[in-house]
C-alpha atoms as a PDB file:
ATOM      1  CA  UNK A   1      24.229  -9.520 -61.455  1.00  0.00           C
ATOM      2  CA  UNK A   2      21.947  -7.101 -59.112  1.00  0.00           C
ATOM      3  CA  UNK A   3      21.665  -3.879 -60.609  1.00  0.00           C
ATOM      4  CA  UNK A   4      20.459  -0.498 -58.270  1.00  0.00           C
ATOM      5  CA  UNK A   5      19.236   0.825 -61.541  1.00  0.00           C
ATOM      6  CA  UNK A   6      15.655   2.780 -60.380  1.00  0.00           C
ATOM      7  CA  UNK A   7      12.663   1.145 -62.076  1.00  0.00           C
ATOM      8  CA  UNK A   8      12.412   2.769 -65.636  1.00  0.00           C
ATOM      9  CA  UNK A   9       8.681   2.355 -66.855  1.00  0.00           C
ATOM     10  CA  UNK A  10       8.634   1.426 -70.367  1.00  0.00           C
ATOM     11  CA  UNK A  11       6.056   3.496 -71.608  1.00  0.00           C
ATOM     12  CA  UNK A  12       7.730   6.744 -73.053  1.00  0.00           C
ATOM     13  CA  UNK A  13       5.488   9.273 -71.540  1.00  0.00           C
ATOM     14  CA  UNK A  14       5.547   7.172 -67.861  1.00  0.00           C
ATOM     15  CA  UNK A  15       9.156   7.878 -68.085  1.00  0.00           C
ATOM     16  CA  UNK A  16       9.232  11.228 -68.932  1.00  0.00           C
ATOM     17  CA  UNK A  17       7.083  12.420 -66.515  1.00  0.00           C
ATOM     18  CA  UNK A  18       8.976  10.083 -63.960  1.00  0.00           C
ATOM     19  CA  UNK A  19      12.152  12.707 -65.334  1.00  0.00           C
ATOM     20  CA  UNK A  20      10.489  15.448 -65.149  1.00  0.00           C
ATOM     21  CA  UNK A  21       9.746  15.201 -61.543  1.00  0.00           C
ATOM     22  CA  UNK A  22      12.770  14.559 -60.791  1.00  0.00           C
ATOM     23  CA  UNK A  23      13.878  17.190 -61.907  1.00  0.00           C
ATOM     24  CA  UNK A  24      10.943  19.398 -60.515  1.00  0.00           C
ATOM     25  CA  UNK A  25      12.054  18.507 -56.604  1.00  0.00           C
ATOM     26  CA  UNK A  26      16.184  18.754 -57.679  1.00  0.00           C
ATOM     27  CA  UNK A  27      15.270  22.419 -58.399  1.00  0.00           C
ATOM     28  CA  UNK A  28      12.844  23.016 -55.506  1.00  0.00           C
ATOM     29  CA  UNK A  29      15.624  21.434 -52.952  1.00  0.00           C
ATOM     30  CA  UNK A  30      18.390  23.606 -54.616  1.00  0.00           C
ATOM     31  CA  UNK A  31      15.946  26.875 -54.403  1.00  0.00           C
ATOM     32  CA  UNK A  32      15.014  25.956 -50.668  1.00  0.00           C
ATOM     33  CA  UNK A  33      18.723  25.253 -50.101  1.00  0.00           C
ATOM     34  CA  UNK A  34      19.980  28.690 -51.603  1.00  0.00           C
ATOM     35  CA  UNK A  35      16.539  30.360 -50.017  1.00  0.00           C
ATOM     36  CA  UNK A  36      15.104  32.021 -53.474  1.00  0.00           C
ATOM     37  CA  UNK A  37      11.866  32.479 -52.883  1.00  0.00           C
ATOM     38  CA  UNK A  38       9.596  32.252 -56.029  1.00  0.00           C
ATOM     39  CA  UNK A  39       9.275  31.834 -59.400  1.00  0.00           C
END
């Protein structure tokens, strides 16, 4: 079976940070989208 699963380092703090920037650019894209400007 093929999964389309993203690769998922095992080392805890590899995947956090892998998270975290995720979630870093889903925020920036939504603030661009919605124009707020700043912090």
């Amino acid at each position: 079976m093929i999964s389309n699963a993203p690769f998922m380092p095992a080392d805890p703090s590899e995947r956090f940070a892998m998270i975290f920037r995720a979630l870093q650019r889903s925020v920036a894209d939504n603030g661009y989208r919605l124009k707020i400007h700043g912090p």
